[in-house]
C-alpha atoms as a PDB file:
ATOM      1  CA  UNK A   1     103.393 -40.850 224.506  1.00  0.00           C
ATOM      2  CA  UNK A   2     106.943 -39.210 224.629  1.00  0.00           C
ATOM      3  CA  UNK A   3     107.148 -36.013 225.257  1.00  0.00           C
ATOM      4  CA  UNK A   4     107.455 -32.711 222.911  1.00  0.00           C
ATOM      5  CA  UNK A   5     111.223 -32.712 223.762  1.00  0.00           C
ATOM      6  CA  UNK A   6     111.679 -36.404 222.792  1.00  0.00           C
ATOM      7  CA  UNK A   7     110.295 -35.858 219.767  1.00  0.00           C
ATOM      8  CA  UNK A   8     112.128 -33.546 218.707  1.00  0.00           C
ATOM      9  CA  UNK A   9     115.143 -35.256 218.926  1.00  0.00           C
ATOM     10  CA  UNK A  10     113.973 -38.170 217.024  1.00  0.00           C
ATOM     11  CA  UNK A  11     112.216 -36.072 214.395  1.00  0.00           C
ATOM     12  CA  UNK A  12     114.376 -35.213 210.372  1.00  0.00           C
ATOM     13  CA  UNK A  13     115.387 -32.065 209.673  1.00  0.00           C
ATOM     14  CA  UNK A  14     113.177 -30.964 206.422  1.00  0.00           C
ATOM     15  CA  UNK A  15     116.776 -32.376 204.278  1.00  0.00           C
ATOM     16  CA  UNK A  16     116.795 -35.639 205.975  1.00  0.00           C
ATOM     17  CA  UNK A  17     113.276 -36.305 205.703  1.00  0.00           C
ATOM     18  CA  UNK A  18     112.803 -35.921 201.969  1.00  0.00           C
ATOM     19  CA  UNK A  19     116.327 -37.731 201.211  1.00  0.00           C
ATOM     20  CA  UNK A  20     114.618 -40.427 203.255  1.00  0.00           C
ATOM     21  CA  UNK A  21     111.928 -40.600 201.055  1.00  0.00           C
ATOM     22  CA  UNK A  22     111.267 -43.265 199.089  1.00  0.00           C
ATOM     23  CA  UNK A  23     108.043 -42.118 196.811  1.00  0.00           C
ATOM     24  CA  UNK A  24     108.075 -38.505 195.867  1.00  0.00           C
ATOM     25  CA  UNK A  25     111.900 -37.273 196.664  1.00  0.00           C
ATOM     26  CA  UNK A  26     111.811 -35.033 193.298  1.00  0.00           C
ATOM     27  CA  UNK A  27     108.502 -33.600 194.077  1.00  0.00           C
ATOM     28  CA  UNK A  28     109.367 -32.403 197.577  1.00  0.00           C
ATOM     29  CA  UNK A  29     112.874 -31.409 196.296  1.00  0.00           C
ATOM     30  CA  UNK A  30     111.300 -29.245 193.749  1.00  0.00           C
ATOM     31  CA  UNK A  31     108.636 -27.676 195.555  1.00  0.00           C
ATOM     32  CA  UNK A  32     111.097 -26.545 197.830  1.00  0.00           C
ATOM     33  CA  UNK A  33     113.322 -24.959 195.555  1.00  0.00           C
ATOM     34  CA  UNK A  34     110.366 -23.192 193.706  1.00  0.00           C
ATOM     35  CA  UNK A  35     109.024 -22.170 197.482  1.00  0.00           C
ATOM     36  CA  UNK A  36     109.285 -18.193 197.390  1.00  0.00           C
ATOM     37  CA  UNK A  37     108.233 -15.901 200.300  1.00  0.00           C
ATOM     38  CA  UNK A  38     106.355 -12.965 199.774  1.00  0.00           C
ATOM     39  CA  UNK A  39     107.878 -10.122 202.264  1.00  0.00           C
ATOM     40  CA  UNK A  40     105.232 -10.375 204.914  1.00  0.00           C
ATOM     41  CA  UNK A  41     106.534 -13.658 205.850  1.00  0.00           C
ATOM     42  CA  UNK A  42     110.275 -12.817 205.751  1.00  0.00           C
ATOM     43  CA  UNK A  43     109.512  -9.693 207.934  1.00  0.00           C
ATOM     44  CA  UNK A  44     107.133 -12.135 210.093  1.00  0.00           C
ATOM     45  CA  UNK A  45     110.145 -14.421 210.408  1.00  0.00           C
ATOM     46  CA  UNK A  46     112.889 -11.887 211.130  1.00  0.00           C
ATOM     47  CA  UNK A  47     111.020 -10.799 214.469  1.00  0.00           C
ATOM     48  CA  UNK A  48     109.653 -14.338 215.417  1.00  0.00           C
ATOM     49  CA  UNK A  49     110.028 -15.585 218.935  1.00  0.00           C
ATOM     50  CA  UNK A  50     111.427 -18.688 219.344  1.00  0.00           C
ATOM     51  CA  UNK A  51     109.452 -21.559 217.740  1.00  0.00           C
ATOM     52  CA  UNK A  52     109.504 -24.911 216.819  1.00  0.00           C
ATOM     53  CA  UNK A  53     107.687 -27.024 214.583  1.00  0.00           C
ATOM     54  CA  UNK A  54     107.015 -30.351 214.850  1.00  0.00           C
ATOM     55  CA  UNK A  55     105.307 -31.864 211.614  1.00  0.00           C
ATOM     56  CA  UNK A  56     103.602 -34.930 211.347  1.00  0.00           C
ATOM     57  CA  UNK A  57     103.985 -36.381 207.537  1.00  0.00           C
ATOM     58  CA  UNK A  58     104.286 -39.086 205.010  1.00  0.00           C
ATOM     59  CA  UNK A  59     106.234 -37.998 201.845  1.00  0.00           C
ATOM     60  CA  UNK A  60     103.581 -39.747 199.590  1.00  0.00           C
ATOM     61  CA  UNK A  61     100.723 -37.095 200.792  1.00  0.00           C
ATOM     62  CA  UNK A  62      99.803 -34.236 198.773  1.00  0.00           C
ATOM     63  CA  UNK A  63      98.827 -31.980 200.912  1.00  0.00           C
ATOM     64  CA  UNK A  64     102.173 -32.415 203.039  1.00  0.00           C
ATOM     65  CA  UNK A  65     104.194 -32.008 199.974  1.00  0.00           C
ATOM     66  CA  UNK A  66     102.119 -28.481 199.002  1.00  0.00           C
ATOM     67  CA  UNK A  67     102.366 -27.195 202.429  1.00  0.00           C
ATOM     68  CA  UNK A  68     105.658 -28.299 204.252  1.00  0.00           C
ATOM     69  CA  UNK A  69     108.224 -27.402 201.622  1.00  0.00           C
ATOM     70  CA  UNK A  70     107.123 -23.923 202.165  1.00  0.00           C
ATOM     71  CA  UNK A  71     107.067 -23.966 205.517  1.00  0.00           C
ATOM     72  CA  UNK A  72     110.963 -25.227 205.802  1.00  0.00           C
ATOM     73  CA  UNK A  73     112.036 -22.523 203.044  1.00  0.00           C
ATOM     74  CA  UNK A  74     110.346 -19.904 205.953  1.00  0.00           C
ATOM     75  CA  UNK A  75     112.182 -21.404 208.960  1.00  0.00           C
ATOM     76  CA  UNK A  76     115.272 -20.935 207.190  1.00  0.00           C
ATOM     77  CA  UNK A  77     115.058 -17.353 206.865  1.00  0.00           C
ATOM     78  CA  UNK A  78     114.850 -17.448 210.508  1.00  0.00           C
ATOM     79  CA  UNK A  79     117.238 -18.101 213.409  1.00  0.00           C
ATOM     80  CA  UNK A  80     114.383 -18.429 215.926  1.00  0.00           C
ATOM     81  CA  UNK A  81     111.830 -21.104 213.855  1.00  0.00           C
ATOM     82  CA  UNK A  82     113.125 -24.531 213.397  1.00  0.00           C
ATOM     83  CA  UNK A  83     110.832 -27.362 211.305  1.00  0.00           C
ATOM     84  CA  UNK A  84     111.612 -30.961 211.923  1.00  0.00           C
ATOM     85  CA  UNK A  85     109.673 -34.078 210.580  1.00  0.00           C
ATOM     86  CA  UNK A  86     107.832 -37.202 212.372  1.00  0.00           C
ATOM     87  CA  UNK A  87     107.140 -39.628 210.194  1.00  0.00           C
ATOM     88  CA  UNK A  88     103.059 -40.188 210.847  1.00  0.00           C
ATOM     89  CA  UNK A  89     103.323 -44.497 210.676  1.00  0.00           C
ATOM     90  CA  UNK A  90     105.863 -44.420 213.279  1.00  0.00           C
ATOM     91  CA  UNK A  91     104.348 -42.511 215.396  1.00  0.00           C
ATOM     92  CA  UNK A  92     100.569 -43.034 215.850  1.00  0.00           C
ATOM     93  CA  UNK A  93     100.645 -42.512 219.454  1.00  0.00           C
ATOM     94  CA  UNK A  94     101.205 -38.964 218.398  1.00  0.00           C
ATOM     95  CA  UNK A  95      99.074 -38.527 215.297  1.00  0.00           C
ATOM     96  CA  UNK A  96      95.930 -40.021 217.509  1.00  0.00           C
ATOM     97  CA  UNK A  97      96.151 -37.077 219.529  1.00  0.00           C
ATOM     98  CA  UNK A  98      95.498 -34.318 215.851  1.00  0.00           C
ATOM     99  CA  UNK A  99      92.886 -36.752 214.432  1.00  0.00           C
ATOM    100  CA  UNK A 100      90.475 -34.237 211.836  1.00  0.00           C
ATOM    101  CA  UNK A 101      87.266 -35.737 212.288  1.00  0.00           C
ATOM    102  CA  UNK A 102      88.600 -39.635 213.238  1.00  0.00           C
ATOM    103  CA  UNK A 103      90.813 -39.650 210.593  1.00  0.00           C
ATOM    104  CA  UNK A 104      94.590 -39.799 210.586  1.00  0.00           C
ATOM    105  CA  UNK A 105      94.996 -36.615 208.358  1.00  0.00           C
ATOM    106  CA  UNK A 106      97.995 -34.998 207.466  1.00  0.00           C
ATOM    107  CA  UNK A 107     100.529 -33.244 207.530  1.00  0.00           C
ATOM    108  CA  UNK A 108     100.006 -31.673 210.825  1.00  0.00           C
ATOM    109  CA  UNK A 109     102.545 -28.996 211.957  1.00  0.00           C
ATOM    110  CA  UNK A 110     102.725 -28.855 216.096  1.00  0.00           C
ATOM    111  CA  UNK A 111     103.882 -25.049 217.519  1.00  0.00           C
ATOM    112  CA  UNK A 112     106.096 -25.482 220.299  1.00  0.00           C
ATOM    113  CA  UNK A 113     107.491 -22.383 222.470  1.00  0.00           C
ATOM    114  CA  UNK A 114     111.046 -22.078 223.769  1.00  0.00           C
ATOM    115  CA  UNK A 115     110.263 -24.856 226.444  1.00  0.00           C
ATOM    116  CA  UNK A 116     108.784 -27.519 224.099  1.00  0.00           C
ATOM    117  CA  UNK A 117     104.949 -26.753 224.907  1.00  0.00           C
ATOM    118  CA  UNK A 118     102.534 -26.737 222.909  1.00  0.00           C
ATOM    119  CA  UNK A 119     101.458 -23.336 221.707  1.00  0.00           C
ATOM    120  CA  UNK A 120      98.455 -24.791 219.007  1.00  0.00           C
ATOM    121  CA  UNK A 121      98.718 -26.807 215.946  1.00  0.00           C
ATOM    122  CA  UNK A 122      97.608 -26.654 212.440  1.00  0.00           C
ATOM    123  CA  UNK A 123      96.704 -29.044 209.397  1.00  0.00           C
ATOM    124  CA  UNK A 124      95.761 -30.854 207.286  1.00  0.00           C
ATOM    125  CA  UNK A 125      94.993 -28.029 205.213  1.00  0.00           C
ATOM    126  CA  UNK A 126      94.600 -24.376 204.784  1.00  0.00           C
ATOM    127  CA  UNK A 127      90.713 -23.782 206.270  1.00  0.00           C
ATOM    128  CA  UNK A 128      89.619 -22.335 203.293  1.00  0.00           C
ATOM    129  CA  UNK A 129      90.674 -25.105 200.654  1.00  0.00           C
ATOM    130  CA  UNK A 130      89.498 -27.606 203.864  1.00  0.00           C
ATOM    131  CA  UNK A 131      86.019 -26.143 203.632  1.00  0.00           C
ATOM    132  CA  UNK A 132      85.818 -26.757 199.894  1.00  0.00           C
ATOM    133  CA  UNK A 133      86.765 -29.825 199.656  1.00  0.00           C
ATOM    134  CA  UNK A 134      84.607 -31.326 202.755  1.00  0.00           C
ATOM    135  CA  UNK A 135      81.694 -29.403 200.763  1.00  0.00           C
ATOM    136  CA  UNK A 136      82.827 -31.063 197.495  1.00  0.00           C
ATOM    137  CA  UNK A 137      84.261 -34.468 198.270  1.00  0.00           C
ATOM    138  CA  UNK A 138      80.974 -36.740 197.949  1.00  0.00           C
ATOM    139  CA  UNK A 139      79.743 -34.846 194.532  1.00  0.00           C
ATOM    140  CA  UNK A 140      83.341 -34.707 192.605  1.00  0.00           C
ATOM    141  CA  UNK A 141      84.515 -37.753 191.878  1.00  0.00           C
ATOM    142  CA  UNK A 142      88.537 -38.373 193.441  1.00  0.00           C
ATOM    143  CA  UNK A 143      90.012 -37.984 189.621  1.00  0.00           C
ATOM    144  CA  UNK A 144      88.616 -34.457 189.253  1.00  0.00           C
ATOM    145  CA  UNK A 145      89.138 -33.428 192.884  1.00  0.00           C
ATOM    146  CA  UNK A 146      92.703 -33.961 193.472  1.00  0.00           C
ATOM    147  CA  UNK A 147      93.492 -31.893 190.281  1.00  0.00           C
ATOM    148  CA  UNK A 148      91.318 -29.315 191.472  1.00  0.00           C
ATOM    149  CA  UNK A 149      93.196 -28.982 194.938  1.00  0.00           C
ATOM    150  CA  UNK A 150      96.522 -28.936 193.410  1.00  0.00           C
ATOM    151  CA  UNK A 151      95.554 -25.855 190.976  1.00  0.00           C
ATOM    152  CA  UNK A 152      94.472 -24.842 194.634  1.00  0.00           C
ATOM    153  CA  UNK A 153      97.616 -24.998 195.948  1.00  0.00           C
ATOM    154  CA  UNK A 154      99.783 -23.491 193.016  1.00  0.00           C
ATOM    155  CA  UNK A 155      97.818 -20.003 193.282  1.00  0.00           C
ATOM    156  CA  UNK A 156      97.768 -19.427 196.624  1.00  0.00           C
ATOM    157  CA  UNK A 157     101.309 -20.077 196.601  1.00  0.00           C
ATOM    158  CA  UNK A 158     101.802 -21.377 200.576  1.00  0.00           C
ATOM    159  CA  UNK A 159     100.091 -17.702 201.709  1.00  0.00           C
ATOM    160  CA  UNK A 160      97.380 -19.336 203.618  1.00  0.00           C
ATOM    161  CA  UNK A 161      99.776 -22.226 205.189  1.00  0.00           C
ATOM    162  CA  UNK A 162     102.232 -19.735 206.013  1.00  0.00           C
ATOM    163  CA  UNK A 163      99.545 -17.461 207.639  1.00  0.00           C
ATOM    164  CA  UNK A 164      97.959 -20.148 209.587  1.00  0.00           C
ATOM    165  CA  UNK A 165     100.821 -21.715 210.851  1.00  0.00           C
ATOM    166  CA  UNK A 166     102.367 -18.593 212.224  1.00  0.00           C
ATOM    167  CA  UNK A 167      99.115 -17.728 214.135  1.00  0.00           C
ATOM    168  CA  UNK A 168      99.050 -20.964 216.003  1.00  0.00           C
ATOM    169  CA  UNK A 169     102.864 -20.377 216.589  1.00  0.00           C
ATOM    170  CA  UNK A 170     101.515 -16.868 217.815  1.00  0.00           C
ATOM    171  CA  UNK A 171     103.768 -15.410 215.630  1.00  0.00           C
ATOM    172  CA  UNK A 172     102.609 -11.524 214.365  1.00  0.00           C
ATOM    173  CA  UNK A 173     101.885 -11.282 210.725  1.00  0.00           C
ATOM    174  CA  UNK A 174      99.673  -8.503 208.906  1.00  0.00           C
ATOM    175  CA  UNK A 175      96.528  -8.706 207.588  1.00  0.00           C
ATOM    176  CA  UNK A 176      96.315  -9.603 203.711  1.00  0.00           C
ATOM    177  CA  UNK A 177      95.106  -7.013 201.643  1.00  0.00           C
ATOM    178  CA  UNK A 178      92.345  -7.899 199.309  1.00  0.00           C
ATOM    179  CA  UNK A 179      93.282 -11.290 198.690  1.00  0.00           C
ATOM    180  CA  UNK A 180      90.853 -13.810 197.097  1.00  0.00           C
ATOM    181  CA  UNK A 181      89.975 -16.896 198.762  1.00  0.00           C
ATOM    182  CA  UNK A 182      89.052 -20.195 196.971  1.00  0.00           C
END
């Protein structure tokens, strides 16, 4: 496998990658104009050290287009985080190394320091909304489920991604205050 540095360099800019898409262009467009942060996150970003993150995606996934359009409207609030795209079918090499439980699960988002090393990854979901649905996929049938994890999505509003992302960046955020999970 190449190395974090090579992959960078052959990875899309968030821009490139959804122009290059071929399936859901308007849905990743729009998400990422709708993406707002809340002020944790902007203040998290201001004082971030260096980071770079390497995502692993396929524009026709869900959870990728829920979770990375917020991600790139964060690194552009801030001059240290950069978030570049690997498309996962051309690069299985890579994606073999994140599998969740044997499968080929995505998006994951790869932390890299100043120096291109790994600092931790995250994906394919926020842990809470990962628990649920492992505890729900063989009893709700696929037409209910999916519905039920967008709704997911849409009220937490990219606070858990955010969050868990920027931990395994080890980037300091605060602690939420009385949120609701599920």
């Amino acid at each position: 496998m190449a190395g974090f540095e090579s992959l960078w360099e052959q990875a899309l800019p968030f821009d490139e990658f959804v122009a290059g898409s071929t399936e859901h262009r308007e849905l990743w467009a729009g998400l990422h104009r709708l993406a707002r942060l809340p002020d944790w996150a902007l203040a998290a970003a201001a004082s971030a050290p260096r980071r770079r993150l390497l995502v692993l995606a396929e524009d026709w996934c869900g959870d990728a287009s829920n979770t990375i359009p917020i991600l790139a409207r964060w690194t552009e609030h801030a001059a240290s985080l950069e978030l570049r795209i690997l498309r996962r079918d051309e690069h299985p090499e890579v994606m073999d190394r994140y599998l969740t439980d044997g499968s080929r699960s995505i998006p994951i988002v790869i932390a890299l320091d100043e120096a291109d090393r790994e600092l931790g990854h995250w994906g394919p979901r926020p842990r809470a909304l990962q628990e649920w649905v492992l505890a729900h996929r063989r009893t709700i049938p696929k037409a209910e489920l999916y519905p039920w994890i967008r709704r997911w999505y849409a009220r937490d509003r990219g606070e858990s991604t955010l969050r868990e992302v920027a931990a395994a960046a080890g980037i300091a955020i605060p602690e939420p205050e009385g949120r609701k999970v599920a």
